[in-house]
PDB file of N, CA and C in Angstrom:
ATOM      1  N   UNK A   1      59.500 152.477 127.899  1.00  0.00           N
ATOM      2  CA  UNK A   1      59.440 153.435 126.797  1.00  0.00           C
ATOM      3  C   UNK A   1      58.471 152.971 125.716  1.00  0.00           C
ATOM      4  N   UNK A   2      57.588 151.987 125.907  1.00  0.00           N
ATOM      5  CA  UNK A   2      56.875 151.308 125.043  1.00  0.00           C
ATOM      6  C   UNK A   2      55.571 152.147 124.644  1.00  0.00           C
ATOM      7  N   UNK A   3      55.752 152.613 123.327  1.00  0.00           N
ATOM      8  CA  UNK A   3      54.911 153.472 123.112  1.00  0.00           C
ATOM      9  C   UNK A   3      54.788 155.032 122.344  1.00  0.00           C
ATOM     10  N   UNK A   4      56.194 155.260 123.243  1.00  0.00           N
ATOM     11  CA  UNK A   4      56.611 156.733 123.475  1.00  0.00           C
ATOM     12  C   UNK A   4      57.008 157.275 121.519  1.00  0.00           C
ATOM     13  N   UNK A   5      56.841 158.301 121.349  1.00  0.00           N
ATOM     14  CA  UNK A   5      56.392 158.652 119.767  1.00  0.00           C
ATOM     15  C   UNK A   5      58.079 159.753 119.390  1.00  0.00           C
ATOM     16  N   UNK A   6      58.841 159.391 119.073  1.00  0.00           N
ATOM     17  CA  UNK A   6      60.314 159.823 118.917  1.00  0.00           C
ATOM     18  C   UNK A   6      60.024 159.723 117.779  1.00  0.00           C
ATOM     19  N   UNK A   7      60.090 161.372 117.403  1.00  0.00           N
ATOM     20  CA  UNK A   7      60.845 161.811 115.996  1.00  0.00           C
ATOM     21  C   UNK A   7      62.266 161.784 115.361  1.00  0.00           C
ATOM     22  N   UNK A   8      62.845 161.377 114.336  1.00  0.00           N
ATOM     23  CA  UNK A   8      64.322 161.513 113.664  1.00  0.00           C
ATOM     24  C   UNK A   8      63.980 162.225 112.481  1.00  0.00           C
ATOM     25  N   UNK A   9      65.087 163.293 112.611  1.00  0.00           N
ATOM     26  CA  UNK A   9      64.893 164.160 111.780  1.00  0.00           C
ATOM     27  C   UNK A   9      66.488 164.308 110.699  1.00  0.00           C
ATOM     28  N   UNK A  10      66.366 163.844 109.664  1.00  0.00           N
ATOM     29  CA  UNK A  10      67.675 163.669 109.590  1.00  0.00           C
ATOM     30  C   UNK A  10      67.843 163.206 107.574  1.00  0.00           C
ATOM     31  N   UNK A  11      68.455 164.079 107.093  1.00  0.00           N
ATOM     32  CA  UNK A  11      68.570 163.684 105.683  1.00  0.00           C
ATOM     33  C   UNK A  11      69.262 162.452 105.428  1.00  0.00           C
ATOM     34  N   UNK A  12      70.741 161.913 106.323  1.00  0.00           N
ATOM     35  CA  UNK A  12      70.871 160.720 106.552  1.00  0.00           C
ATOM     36  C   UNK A  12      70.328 159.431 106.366  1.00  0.00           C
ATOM     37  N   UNK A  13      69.608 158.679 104.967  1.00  0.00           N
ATOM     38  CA  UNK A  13      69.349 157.248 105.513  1.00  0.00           C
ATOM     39  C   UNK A  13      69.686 156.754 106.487  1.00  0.00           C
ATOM     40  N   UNK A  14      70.744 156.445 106.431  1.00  0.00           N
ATOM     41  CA  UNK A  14      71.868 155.596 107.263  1.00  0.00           C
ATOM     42  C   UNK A  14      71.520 156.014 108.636  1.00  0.00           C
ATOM     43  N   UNK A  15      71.737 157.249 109.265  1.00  0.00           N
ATOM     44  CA  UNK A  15      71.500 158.069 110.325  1.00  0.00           C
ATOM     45  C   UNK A  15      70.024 157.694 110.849  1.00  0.00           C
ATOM     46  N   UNK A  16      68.834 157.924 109.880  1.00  0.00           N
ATOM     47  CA  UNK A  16      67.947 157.678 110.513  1.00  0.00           C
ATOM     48  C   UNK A  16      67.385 156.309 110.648  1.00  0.00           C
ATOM     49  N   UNK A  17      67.593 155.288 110.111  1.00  0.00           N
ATOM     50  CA  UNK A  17      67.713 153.945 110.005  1.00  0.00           C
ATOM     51  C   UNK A  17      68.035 153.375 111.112  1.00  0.00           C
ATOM     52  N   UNK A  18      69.292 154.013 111.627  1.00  0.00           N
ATOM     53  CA  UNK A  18      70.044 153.672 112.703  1.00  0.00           C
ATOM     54  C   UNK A  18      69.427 153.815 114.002  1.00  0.00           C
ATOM     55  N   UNK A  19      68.850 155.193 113.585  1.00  0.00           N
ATOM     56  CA  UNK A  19      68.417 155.476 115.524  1.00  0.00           C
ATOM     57  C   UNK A  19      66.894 155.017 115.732  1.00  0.00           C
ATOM     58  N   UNK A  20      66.169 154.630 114.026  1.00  0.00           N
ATOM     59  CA  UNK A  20      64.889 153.722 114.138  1.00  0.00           C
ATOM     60  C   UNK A  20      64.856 152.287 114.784  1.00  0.00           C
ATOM     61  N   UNK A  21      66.291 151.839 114.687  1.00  0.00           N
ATOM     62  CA  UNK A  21      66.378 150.260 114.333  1.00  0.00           C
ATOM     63  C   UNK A  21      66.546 150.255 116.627  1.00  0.00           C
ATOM     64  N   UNK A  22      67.418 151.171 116.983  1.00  0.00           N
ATOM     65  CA  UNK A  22      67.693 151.275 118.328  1.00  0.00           C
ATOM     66  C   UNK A  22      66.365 151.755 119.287  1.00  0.00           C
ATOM     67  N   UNK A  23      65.891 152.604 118.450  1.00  0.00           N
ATOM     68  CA  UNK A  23      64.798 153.329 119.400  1.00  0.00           C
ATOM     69  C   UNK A  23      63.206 152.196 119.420  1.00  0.00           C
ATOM     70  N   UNK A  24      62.939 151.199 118.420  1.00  0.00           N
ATOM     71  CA  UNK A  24      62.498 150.279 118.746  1.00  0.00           C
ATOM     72  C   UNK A  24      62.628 149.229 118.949  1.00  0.00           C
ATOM     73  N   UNK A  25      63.662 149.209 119.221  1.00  0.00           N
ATOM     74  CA  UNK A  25      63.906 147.908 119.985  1.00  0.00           C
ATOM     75  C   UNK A  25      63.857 148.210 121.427  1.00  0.00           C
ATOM     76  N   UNK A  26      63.804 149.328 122.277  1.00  0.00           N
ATOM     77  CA  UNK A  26      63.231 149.439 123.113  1.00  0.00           C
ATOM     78  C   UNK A  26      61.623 150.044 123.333  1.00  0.00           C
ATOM     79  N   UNK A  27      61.263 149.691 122.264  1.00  0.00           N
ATOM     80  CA  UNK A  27      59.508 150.125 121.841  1.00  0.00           C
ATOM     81  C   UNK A  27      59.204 151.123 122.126  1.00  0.00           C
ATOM     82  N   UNK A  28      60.332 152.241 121.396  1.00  0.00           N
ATOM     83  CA  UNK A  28      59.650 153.557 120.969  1.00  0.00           C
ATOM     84  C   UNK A  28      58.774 153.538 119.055  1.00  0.00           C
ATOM     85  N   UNK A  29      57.831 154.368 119.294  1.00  0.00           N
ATOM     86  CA  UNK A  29      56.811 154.484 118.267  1.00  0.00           C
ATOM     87  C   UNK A  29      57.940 155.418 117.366  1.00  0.00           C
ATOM     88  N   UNK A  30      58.482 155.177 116.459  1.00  0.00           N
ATOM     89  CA  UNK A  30      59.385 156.143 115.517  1.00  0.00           C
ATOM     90  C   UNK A  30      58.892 156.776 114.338  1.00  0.00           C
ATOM     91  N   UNK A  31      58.732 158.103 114.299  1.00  0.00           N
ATOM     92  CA  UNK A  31      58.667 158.460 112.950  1.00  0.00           C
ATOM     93  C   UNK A  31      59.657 159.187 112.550  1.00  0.00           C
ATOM     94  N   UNK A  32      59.947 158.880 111.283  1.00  0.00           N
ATOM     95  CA  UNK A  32      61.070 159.734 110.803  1.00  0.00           C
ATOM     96  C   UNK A  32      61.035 160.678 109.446  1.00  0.00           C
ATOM     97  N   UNK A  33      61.581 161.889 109.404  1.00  0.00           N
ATOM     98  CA  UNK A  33      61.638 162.674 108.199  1.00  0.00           C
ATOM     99  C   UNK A  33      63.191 162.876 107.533  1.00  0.00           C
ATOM    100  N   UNK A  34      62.774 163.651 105.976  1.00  0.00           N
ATOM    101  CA  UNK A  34      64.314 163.875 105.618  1.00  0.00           C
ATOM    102  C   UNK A  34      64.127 165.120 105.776  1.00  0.00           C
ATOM    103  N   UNK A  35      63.767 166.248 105.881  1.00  0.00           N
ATOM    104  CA  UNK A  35      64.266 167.513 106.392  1.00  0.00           C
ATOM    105  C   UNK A  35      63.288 168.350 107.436  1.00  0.00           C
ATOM    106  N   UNK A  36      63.744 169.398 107.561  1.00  0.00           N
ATOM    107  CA  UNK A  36      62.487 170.163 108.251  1.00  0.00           C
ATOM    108  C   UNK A  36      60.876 170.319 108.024  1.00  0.00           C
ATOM    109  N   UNK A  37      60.904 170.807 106.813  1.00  0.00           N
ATOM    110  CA  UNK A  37      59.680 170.824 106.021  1.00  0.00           C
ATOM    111  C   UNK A  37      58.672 169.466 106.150  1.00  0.00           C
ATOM    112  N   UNK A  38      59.212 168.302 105.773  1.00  0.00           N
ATOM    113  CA  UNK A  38      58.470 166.984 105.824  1.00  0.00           C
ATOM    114  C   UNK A  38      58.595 166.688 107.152  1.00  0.00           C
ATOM    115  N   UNK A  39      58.993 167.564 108.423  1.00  0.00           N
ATOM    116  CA  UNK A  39      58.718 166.727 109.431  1.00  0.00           C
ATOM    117  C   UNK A  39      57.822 167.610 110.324  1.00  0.00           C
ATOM    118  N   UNK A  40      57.943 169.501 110.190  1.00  0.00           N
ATOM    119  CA  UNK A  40      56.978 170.031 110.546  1.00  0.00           C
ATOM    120  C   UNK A  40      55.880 169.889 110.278  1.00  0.00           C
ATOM    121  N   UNK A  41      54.973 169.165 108.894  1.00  0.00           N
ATOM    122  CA  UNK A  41      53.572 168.685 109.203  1.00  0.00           C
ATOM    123  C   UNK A  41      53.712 167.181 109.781  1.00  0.00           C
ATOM    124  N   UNK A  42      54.561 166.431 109.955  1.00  0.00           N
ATOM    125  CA  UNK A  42      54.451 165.101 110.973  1.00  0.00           C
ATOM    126  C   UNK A  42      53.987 165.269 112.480  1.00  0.00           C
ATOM    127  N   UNK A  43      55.053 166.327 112.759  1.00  0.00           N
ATOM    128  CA  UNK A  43      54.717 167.066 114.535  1.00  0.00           C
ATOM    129  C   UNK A  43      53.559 167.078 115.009  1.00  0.00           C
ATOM    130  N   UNK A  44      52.793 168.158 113.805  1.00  0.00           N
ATOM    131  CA  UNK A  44      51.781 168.661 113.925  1.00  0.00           C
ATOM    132  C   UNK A  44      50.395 167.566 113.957  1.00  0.00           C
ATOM    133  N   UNK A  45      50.870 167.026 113.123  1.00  0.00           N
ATOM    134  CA  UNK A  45      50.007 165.605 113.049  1.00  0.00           C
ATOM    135  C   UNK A  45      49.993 164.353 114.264  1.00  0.00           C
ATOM    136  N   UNK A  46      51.625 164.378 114.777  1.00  0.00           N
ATOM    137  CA  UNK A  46      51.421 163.291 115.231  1.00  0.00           C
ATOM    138  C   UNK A  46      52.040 163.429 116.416  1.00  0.00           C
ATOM    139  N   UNK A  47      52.478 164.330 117.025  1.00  0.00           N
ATOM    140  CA  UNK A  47      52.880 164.687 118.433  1.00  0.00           C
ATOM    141  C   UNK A  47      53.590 164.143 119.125  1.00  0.00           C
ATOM    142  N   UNK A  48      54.953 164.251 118.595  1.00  0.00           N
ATOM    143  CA  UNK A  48      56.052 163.257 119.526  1.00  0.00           C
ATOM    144  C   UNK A  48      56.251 163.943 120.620  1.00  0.00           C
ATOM    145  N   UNK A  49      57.044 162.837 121.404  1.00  0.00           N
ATOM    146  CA  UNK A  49      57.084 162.811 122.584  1.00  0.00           C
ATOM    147  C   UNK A  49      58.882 163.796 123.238  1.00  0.00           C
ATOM    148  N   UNK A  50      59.635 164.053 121.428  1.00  0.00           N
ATOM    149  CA  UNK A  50      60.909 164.367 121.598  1.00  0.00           C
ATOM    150  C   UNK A  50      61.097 164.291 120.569  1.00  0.00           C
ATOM    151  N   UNK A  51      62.084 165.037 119.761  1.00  0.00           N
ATOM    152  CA  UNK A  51      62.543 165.215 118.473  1.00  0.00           C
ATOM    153  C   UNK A  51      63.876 165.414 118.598  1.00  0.00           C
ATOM    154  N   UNK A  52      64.375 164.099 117.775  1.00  0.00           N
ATOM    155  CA  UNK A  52      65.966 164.445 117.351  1.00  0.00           C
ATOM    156  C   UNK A  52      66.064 165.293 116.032  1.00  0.00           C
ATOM    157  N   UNK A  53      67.001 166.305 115.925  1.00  0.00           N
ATOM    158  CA  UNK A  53      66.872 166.711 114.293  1.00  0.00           C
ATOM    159  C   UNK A  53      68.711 167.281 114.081  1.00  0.00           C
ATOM    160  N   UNK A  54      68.985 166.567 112.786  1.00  0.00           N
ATOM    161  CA  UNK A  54      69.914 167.159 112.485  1.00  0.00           C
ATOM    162  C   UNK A  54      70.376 168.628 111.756  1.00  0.00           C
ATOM    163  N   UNK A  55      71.276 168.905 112.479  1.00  0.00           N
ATOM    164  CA  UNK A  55      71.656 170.229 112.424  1.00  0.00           C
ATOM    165  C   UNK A  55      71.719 170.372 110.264  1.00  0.00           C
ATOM    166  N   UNK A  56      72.816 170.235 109.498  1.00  0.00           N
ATOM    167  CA  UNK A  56      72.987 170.067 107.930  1.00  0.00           C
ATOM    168  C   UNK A  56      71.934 169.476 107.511  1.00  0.00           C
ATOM    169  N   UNK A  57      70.621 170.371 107.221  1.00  0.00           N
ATOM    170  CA  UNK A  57      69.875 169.224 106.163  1.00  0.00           C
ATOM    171  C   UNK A  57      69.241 170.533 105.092  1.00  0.00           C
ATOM    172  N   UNK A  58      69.176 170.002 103.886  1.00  0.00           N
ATOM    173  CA  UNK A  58      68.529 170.743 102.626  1.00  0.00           C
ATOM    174  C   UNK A  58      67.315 171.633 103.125  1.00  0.00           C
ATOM    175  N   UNK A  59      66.871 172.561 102.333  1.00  0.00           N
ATOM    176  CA  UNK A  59      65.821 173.465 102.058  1.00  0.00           C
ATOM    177  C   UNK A  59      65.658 174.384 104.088  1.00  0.00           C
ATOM    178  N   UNK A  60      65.437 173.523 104.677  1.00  0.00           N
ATOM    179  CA  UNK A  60      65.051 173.361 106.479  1.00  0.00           C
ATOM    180  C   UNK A  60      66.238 173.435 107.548  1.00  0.00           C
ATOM    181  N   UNK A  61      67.418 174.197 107.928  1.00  0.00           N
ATOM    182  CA  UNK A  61      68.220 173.470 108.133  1.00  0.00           C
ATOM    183  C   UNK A  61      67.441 172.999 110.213  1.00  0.00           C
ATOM    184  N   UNK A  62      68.491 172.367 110.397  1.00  0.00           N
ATOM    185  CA  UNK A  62      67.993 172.138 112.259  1.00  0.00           C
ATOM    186  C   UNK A  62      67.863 173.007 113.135  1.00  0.00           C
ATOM    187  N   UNK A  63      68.676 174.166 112.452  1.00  0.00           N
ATOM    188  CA  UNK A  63      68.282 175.422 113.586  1.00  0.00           C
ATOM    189  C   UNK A  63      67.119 176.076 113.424  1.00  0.00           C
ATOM    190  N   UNK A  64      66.934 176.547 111.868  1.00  0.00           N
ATOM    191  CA  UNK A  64      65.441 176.748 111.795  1.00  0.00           C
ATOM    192  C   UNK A  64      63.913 175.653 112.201  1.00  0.00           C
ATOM    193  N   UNK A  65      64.492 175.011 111.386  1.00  0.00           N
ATOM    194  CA  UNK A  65      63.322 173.409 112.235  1.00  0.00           C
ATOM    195  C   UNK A  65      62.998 173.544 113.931  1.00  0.00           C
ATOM    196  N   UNK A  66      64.125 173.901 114.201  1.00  0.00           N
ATOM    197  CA  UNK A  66      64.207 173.826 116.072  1.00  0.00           C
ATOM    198  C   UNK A  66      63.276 175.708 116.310  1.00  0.00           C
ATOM    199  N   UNK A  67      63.985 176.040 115.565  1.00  0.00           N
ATOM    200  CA  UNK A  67      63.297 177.735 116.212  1.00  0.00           C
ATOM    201  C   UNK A  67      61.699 177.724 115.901  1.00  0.00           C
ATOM    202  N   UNK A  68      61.449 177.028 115.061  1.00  0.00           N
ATOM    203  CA  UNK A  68      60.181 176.822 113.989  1.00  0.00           C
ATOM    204  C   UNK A  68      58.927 176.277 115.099  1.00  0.00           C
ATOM    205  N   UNK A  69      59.311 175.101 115.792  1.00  0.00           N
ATOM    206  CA  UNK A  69      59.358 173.910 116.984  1.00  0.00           C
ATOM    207  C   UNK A  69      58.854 174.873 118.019  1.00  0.00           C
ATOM    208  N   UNK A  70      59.709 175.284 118.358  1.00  0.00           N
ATOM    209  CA  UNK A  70      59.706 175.904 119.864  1.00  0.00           C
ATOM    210  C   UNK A  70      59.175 177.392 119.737  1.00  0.00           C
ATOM    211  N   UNK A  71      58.645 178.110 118.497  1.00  0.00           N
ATOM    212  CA  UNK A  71      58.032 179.291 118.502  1.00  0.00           C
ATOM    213  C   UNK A  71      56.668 179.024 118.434  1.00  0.00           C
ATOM    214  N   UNK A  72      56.284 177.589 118.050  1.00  0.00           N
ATOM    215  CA  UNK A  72      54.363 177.323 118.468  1.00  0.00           C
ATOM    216  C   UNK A  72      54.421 176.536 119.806  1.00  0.00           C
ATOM    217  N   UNK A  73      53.442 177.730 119.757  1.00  0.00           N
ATOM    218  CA  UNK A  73      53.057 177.380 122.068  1.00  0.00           C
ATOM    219  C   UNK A  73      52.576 175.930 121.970  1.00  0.00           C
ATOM    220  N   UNK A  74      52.266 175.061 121.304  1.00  0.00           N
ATOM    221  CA  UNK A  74      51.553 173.510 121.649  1.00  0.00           C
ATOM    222  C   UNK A  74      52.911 173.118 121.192  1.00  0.00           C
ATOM    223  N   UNK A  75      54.250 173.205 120.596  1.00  0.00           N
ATOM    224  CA  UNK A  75      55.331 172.410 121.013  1.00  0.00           C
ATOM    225  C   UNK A  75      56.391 172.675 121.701  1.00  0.00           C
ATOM    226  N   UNK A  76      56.300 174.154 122.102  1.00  0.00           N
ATOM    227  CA  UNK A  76      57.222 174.789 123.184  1.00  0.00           C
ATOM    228  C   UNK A  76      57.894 173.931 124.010  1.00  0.00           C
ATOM    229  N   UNK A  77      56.937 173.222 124.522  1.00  0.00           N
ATOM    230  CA  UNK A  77      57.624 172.340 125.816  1.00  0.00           C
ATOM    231  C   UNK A  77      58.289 170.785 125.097  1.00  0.00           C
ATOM    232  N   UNK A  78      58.191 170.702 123.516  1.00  0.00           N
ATOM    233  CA  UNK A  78      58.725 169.511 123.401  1.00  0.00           C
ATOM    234  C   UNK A  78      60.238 169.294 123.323  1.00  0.00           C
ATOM    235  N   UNK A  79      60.761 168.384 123.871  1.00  0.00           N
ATOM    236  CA  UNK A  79      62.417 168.334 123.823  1.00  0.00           C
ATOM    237  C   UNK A  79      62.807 168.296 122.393  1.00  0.00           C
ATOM    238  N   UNK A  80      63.810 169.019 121.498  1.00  0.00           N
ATOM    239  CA  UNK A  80      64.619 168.939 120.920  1.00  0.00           C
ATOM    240  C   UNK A  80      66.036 168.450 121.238  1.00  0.00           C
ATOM    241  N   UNK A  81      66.228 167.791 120.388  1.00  0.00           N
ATOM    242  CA  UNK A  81      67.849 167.090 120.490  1.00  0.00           C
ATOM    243  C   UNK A  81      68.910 167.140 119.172  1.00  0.00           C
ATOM    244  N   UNK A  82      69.630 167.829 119.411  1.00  0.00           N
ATOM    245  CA  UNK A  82      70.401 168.408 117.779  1.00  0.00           C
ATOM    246  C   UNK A  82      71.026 167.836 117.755  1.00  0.00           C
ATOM    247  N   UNK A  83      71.455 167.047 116.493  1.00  0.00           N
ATOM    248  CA  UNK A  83      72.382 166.156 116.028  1.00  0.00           C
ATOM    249  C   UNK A  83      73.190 166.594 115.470  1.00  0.00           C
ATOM    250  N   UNK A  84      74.886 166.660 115.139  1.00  0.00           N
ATOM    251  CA  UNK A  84      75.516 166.994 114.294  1.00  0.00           C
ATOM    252  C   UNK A  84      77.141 166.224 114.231  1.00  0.00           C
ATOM    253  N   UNK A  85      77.620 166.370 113.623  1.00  0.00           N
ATOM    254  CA  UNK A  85      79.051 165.854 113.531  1.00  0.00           C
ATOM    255  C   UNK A  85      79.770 166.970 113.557  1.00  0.00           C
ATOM    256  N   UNK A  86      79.259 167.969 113.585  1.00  0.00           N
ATOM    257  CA  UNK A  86      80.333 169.202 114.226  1.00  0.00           C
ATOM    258  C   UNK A  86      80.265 169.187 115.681  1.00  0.00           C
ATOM    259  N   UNK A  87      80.904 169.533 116.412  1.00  0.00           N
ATOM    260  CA  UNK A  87      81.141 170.013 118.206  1.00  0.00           C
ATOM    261  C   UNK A  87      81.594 170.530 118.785  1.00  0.00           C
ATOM    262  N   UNK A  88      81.662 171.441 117.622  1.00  0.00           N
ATOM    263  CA  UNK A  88      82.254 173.366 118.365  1.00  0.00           C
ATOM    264  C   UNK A  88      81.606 174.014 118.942  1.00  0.00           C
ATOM    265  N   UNK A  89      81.996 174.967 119.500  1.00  0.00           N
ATOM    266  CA  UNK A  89      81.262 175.506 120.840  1.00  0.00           C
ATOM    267  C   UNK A  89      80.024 176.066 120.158  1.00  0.00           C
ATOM    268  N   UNK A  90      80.371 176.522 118.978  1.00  0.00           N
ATOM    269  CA  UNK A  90      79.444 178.129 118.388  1.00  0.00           C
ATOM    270  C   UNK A  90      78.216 177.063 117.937  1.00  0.00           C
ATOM    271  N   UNK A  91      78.545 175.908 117.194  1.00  0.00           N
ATOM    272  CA  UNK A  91      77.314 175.028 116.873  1.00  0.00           C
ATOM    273  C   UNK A  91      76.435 174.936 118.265  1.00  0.00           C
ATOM    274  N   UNK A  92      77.079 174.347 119.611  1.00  0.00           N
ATOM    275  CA  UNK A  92      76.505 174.161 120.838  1.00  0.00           C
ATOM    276  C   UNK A  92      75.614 175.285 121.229  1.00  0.00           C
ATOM    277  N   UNK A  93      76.258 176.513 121.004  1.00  0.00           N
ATOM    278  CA  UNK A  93      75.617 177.930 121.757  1.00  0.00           C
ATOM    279  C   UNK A  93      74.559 177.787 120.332  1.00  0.00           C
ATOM    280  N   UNK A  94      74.755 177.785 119.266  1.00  0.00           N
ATOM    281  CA  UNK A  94      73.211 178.019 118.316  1.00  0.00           C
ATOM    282  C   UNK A  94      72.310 177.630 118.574  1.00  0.00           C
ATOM    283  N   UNK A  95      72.674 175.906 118.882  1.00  0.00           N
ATOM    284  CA  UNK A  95      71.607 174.933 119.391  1.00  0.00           C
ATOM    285  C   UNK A  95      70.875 175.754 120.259  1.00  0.00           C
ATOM    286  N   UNK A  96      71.425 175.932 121.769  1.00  0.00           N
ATOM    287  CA  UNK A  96      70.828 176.548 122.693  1.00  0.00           C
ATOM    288  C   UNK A  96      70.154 178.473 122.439  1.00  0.00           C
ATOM    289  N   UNK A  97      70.461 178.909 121.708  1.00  0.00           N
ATOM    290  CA  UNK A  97      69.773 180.067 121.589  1.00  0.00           C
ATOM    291  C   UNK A  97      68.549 179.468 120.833  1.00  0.00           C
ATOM    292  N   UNK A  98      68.707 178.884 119.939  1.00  0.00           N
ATOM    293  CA  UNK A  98      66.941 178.123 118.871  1.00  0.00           C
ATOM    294  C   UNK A  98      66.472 177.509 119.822  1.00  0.00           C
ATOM    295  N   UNK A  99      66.681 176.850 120.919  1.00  0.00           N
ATOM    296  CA  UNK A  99      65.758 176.510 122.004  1.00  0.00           C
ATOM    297  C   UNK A  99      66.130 174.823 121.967  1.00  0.00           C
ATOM    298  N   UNK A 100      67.055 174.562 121.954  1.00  0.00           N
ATOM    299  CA  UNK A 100      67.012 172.970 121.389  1.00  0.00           C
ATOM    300  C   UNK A 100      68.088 172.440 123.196  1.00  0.00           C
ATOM    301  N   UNK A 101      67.447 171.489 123.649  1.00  0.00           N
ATOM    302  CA  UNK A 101      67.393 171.005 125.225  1.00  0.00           C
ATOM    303  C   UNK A 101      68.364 170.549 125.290  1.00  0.00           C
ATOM    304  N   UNK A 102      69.350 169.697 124.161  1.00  0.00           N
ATOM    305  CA  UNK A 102      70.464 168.719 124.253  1.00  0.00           C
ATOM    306  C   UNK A 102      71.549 169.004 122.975  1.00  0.00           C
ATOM    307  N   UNK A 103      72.444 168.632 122.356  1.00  0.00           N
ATOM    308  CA  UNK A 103      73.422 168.302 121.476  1.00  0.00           C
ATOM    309  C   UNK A 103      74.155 166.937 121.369  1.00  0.00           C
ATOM    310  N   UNK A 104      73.670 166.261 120.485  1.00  0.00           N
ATOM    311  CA  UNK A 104      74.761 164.992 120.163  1.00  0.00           C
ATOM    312  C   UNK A 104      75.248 164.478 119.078  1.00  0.00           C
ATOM    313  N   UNK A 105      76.646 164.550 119.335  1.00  0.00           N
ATOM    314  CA  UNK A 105      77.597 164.477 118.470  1.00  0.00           C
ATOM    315  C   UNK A 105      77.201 163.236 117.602  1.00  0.00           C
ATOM    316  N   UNK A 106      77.340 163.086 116.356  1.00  0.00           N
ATOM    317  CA  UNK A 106      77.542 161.911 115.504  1.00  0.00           C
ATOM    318  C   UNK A 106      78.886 161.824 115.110  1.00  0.00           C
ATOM    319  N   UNK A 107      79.058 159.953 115.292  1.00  0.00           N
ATOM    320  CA  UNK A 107      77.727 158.888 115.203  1.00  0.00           C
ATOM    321  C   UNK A 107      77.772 159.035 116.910  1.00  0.00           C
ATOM    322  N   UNK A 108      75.976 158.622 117.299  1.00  0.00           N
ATOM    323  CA  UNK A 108      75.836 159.119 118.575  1.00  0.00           C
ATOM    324  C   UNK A 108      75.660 157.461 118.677  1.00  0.00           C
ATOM    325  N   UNK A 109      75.716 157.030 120.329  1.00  0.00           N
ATOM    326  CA  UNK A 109      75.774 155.890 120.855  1.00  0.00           C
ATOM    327  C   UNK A 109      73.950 155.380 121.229  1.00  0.00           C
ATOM    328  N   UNK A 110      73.811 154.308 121.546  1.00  0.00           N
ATOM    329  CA  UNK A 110      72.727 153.549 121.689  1.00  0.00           C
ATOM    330  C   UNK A 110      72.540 154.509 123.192  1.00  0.00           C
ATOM    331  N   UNK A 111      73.343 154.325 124.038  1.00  0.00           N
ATOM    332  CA  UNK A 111      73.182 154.663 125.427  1.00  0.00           C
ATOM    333  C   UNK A 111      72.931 156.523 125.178  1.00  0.00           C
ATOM    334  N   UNK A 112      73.295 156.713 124.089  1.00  0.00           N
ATOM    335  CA  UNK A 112      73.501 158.732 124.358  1.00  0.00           C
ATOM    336  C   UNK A 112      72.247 158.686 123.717  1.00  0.00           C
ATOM    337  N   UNK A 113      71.423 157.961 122.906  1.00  0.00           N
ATOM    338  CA  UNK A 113      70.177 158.669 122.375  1.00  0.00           C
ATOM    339  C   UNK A 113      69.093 158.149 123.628  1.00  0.00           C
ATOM    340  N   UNK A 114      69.436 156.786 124.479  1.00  0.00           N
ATOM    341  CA  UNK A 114      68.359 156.644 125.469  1.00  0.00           C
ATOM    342  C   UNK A 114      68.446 157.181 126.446  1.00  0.00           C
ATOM    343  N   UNK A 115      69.717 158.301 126.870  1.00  0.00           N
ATOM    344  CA  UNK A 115      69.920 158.870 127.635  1.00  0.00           C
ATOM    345  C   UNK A 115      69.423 160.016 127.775  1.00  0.00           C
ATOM    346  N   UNK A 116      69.347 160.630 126.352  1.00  0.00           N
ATOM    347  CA  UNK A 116      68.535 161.782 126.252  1.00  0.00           C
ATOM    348  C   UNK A 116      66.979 161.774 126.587  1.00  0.00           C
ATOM    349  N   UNK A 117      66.447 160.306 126.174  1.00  0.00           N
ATOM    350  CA  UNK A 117      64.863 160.441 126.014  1.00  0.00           C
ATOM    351  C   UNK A 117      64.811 160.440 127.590  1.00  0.00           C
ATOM    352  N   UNK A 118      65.699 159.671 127.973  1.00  0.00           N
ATOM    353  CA  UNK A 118      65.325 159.659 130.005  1.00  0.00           C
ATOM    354  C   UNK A 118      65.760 160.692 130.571  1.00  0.00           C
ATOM    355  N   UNK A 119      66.155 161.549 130.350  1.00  0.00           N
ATOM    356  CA  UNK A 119      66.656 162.652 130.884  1.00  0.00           C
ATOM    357  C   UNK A 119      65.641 163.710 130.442  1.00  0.00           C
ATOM    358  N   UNK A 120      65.122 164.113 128.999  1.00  0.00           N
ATOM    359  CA  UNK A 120      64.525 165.184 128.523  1.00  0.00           C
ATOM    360  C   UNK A 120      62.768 164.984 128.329  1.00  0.00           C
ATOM    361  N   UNK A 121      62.300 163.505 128.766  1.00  0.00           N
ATOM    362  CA  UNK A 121      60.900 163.136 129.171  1.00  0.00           C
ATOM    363  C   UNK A 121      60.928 161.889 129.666  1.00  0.00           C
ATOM    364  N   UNK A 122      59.648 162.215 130.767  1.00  0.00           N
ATOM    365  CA  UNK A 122      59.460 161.544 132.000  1.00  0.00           C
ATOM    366  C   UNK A 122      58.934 160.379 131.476  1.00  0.00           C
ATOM    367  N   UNK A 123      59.549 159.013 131.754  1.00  0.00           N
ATOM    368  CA  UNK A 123      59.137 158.024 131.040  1.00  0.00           C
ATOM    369  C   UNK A 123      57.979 157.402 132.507  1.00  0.00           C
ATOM    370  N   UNK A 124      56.775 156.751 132.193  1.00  0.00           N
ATOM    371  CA  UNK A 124      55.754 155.882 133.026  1.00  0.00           C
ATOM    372  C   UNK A 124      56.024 154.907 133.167  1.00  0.00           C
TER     373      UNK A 124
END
């Protein structure tokens, strides 16, 4: 995974701190934002490879961020991964109507965020 450009999207310090401190230590390239807004010109700029984004964040929330994502044809195909500490069905089905590939519950595990990147892009 050495290399690979994983976005965290997440008003969370703590939250995104967390999945920076995990995701390179297996030498993913991390960038991280605090809401939608500051991370839709990052994308655009810097082309990750997969985007985690949490669902509750100010001005952006994750569903718009995600619909936002997946309505320009050059990130269509990028994996989204919605984060939330809710895990009701209706949060799950939103995720999936905005176009978002995965759902994970917080606090999410070391193994559930590398599980996603191996599952939702083809690692070399």
């Amino acid at each position: 995974m050495a290399g690979l450009k994983v976005m965290v999207i997440d008003d969370s310090k703590t939250i995104r701190r967390t999945a920076e401190t995990l995701l390179k230590k297996e030498g993913c390239d991390v960038l991280t934002a605090v809401d939608g807004f500051e991370a839709l010109a990052k994308i655009s700029d810097q082309k990750p490879a997969i985007i985690f984004v949490d669902i509750m964040m100010p001005r952006l929330d994750g569903y718009q961020t995600c619909a936002l994502i997946k309505n320009n044809p050059q990130f269509r195909g990028t994996p989204v991964i919605m984060l939330s500490s809710k895990d009701g069905l209706f949060d799950k089905a939103r995720g999936r109507i905005v176009g978002a590939e995965q759902y994970l519950t917080k606090p999410f595990t070391r193994d559930e965020l590398l599980g996603a990147i191996h599952r939702h892009v083809v690692t070399v």
